[in-house]
PDB file of N, CA and C in Angstrom:
ATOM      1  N   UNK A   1      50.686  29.335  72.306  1.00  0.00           N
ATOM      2  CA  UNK A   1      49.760  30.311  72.822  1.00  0.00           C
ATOM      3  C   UNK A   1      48.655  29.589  73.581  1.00  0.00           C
ATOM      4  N   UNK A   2      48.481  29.921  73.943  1.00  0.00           N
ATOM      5  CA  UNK A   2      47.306  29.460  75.742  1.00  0.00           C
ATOM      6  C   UNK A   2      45.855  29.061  74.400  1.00  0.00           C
ATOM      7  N   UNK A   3      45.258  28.202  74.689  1.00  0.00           N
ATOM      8  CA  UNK A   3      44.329  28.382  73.543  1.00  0.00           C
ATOM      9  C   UNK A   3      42.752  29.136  74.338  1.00  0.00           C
ATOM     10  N   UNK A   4      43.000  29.013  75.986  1.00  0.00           N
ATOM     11  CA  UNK A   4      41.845  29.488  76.348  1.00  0.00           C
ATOM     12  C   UNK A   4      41.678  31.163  76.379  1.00  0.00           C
ATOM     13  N   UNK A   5      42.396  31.561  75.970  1.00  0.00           N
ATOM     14  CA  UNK A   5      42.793  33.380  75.845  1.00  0.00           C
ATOM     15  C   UNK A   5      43.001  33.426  74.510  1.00  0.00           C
ATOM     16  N   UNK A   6      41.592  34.262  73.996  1.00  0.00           N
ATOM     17  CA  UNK A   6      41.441  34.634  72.642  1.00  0.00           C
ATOM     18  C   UNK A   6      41.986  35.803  72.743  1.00  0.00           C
ATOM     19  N   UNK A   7      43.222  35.751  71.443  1.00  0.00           N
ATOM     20  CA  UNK A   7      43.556  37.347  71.535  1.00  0.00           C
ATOM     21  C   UNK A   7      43.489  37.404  69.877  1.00  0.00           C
ATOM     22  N   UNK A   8      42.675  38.802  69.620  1.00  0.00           N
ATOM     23  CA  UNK A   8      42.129  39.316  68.340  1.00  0.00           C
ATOM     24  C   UNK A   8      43.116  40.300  68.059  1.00  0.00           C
ATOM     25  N   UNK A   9      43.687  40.186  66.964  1.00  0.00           N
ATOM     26  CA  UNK A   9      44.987  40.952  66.434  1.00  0.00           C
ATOM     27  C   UNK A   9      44.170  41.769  65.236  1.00  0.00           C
ATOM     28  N   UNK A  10      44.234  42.971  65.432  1.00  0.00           N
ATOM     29  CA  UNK A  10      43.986  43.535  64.156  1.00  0.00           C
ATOM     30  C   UNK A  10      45.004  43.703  63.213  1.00  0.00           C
ATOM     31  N   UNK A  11      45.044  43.911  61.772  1.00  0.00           N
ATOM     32  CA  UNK A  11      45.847  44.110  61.060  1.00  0.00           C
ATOM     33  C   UNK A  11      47.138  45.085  61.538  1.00  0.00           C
ATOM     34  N   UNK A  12      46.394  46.395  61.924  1.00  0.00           N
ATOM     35  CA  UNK A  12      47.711  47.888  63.091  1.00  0.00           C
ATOM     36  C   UNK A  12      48.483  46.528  63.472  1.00  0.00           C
ATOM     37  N   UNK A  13      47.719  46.001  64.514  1.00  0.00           N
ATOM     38  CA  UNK A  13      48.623  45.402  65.180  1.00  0.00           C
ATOM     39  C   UNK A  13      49.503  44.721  64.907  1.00  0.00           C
ATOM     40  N   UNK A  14      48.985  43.552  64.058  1.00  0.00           N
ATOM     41  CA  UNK A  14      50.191  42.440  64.047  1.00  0.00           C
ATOM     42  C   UNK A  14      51.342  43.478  62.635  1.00  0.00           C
ATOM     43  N   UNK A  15      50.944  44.225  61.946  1.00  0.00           N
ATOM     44  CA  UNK A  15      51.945  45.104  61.708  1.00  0.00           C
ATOM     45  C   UNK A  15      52.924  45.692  62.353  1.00  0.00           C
ATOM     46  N   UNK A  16      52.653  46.102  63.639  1.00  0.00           N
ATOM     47  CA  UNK A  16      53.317  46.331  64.828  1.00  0.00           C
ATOM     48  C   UNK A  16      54.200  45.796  65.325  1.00  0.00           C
ATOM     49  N   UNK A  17      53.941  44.592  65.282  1.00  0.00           N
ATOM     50  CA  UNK A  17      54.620  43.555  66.339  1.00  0.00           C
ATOM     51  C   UNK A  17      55.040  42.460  65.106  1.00  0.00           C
ATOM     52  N   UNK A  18      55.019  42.769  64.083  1.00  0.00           N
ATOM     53  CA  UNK A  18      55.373  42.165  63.273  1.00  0.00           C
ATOM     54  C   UNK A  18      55.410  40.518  62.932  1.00  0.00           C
ATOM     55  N   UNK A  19      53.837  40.131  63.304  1.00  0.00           N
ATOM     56  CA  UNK A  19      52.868  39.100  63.382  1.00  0.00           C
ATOM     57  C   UNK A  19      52.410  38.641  61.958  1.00  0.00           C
ATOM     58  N   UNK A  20      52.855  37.943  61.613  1.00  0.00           N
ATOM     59  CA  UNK A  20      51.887  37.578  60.364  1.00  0.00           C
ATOM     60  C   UNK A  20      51.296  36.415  60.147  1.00  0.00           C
ATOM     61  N   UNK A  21      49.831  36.120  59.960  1.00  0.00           N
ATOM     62  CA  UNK A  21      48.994  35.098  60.007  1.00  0.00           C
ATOM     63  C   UNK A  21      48.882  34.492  59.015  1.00  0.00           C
ATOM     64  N   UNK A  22      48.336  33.341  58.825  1.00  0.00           N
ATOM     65  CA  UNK A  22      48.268  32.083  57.821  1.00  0.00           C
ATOM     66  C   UNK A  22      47.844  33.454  56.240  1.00  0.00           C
ATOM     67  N   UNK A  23      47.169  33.834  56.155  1.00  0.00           N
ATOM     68  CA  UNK A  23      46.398  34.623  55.286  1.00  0.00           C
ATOM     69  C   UNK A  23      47.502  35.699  54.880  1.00  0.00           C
ATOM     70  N   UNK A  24      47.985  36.200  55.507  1.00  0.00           N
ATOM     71  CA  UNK A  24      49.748  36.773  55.083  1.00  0.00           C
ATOM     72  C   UNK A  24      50.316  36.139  54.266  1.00  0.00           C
ATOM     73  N   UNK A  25      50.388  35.298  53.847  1.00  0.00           N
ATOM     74  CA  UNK A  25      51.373  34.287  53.709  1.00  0.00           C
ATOM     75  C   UNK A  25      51.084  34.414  51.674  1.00  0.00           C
ATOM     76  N   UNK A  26      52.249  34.509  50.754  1.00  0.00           N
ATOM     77  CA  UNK A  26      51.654  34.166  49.710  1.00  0.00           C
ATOM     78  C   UNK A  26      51.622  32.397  49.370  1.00  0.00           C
ATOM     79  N   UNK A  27      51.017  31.947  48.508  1.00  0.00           N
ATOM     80  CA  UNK A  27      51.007  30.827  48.248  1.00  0.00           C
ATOM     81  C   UNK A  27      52.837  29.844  48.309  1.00  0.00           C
ATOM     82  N   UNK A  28      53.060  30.477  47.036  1.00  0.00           N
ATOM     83  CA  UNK A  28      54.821  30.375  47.614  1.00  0.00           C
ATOM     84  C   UNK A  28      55.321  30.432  48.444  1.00  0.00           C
ATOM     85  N   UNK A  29      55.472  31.299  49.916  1.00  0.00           N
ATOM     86  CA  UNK A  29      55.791  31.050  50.567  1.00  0.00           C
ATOM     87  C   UNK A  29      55.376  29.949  51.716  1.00  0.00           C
ATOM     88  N   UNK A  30      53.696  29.765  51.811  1.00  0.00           N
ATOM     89  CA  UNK A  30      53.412  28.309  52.257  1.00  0.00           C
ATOM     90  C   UNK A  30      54.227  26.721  51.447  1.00  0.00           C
ATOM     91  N   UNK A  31      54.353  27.206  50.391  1.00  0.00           N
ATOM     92  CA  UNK A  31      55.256  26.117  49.617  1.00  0.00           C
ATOM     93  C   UNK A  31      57.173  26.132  50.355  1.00  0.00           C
ATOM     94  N   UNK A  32      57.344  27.204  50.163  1.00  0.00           N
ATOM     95  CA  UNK A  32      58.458  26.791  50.991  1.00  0.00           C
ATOM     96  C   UNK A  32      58.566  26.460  52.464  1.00  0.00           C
ATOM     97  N   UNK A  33      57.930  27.327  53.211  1.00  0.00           N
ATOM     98  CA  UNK A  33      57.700  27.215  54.456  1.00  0.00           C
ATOM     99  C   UNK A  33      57.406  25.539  54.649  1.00  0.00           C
ATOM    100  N   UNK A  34      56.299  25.013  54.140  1.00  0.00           N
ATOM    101  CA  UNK A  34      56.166  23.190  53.914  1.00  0.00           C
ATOM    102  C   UNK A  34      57.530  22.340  53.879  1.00  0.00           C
ATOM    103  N   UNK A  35      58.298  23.036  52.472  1.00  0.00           N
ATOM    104  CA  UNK A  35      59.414  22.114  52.198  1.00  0.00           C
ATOM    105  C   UNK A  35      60.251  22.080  53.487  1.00  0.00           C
ATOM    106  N   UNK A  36      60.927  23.381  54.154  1.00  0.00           N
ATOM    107  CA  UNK A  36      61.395  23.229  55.392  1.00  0.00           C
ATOM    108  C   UNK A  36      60.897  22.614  56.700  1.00  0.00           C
ATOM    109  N   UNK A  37      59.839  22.543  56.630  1.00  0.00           N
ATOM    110  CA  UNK A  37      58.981  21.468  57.527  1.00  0.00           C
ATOM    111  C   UNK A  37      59.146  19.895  57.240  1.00  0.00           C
ATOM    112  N   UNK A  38      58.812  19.370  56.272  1.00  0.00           N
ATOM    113  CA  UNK A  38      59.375  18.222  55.387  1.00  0.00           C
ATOM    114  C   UNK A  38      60.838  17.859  55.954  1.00  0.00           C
ATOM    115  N   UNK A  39      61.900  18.741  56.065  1.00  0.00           N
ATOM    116  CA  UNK A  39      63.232  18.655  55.827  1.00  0.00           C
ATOM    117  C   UNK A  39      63.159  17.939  57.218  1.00  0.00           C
ATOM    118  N   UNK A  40      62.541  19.032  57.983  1.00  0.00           N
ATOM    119  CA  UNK A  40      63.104  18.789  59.832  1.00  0.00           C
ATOM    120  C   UNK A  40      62.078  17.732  60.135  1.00  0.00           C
ATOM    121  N   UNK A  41      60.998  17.406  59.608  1.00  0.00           N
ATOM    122  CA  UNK A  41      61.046  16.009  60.056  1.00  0.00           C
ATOM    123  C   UNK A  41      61.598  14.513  59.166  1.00  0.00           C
ATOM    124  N   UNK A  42      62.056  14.792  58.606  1.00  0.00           N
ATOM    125  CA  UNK A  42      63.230  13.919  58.038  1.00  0.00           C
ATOM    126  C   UNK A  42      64.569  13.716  58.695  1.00  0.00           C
ATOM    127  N   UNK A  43      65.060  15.119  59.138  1.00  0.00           N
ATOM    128  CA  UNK A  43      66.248  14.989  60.210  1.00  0.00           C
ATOM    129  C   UNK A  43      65.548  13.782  61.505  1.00  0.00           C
ATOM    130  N   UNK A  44      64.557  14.224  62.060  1.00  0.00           N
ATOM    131  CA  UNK A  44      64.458  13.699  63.310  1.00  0.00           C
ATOM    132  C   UNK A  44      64.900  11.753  63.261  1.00  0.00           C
ATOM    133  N   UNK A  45      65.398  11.413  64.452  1.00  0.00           N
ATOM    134  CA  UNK A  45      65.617  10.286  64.346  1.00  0.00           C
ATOM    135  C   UNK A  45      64.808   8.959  64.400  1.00  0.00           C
ATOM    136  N   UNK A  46      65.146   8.021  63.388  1.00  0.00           N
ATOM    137  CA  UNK A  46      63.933   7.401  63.176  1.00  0.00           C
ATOM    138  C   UNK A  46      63.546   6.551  64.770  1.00  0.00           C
ATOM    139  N   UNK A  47      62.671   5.970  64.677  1.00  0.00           N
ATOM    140  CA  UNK A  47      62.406   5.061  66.233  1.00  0.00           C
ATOM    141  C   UNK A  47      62.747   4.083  66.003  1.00  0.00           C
ATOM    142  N   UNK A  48      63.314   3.617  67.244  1.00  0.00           N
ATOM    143  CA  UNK A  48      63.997   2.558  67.682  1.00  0.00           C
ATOM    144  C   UNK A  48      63.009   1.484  67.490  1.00  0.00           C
ATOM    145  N   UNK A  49      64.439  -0.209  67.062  1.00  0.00           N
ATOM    146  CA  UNK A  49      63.632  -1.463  66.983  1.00  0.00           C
ATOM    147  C   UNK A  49      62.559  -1.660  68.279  1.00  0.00           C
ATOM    148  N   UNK A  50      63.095  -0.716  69.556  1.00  0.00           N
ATOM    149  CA  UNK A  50      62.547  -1.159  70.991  1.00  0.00           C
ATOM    150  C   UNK A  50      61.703  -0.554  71.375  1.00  0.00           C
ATOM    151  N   UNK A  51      60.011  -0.989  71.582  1.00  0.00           N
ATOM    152  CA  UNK A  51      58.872  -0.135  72.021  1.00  0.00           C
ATOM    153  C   UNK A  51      59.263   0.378  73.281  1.00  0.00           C
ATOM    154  N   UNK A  52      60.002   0.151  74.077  1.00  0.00           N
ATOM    155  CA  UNK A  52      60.060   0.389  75.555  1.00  0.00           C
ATOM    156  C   UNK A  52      60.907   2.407  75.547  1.00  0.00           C
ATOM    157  N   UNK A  53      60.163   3.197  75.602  1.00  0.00           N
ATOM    158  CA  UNK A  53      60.502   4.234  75.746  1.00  0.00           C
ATOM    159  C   UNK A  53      61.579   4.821  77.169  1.00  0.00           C
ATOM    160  N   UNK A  54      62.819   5.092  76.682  1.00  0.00           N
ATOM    161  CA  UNK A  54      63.629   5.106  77.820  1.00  0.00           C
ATOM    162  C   UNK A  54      63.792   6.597  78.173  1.00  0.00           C
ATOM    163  N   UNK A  55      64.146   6.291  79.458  1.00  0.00           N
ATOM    164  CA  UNK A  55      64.094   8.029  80.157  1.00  0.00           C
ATOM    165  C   UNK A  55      65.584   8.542  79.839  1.00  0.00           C
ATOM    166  N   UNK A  56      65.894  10.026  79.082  1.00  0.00           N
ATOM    167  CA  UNK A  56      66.845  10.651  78.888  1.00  0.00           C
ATOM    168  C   UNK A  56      67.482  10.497  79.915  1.00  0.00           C
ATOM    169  N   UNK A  57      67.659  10.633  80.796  1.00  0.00           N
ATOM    170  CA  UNK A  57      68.507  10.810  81.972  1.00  0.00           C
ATOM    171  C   UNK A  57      68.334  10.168  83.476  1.00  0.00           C
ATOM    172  N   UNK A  58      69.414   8.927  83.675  1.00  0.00           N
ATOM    173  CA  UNK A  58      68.676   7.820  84.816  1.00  0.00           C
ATOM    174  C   UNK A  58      69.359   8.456  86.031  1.00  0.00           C
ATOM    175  N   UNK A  59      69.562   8.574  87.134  1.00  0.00           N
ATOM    176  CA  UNK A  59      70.629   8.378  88.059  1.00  0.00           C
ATOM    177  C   UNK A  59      70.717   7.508  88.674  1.00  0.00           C
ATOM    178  N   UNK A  60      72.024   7.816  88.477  1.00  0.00           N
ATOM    179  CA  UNK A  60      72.528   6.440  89.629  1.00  0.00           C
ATOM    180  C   UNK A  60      73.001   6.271  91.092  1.00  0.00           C
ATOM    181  N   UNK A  61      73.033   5.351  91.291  1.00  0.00           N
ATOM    182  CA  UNK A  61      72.184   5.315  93.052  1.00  0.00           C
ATOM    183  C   UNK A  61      73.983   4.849  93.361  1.00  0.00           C
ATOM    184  N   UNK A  62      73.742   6.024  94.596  1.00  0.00           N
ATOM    185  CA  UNK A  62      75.191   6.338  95.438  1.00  0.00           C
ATOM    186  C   UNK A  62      75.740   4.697  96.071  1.00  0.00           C
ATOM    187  N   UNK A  63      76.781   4.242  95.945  1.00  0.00           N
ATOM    188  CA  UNK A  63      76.877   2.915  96.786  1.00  0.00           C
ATOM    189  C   UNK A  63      77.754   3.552  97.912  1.00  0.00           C
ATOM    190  N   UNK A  64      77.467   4.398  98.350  1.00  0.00           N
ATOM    191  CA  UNK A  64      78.810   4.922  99.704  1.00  0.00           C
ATOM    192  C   UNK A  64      77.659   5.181 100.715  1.00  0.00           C
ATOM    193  N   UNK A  65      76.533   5.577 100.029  1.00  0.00           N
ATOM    194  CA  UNK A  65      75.936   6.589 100.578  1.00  0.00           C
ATOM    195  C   UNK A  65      74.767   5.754 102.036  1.00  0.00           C
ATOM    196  N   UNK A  66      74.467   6.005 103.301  1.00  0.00           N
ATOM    197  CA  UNK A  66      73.983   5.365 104.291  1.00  0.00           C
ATOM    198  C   UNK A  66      72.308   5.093 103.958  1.00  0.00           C
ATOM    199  N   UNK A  67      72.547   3.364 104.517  1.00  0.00           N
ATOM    200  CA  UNK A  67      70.961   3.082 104.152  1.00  0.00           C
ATOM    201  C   UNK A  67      69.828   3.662 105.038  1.00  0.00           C
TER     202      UNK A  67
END
């Protein structure tokens, strides 16, 4: 969400649109909600022995193609 556009949700609303804010939340479910957070950054892959950050996707340079 844009952080420079305050948008004030009243309760109607985010009922509506079916929004629910930190304060929604019972305690338990911040406990699980955490553990699944926990999980997925555990999946992510650890970093490489190599500081040198490489670009996803290089191309490669045409050898047919006119200088």
């Amino acid at each position: 969400m844009n952080p420079i556009i305050n948008q004030h949700w009243t309760p109607e609303e985010r009922a509506r649109y079916g929004i629910r804010g930190i304060d929604d939340f019972t305690t338990e479910e911040l406990a699980v909600l955490q553990e699944k957070l926990d999980g997925w950054m555990r999946q992510r892959d650890p970093q490489s022995k190599n500081p040198r950050r490489r670009a996803p996707f290089v191309m490669k340079r045409r050898t047919n193609a006119p200088a």
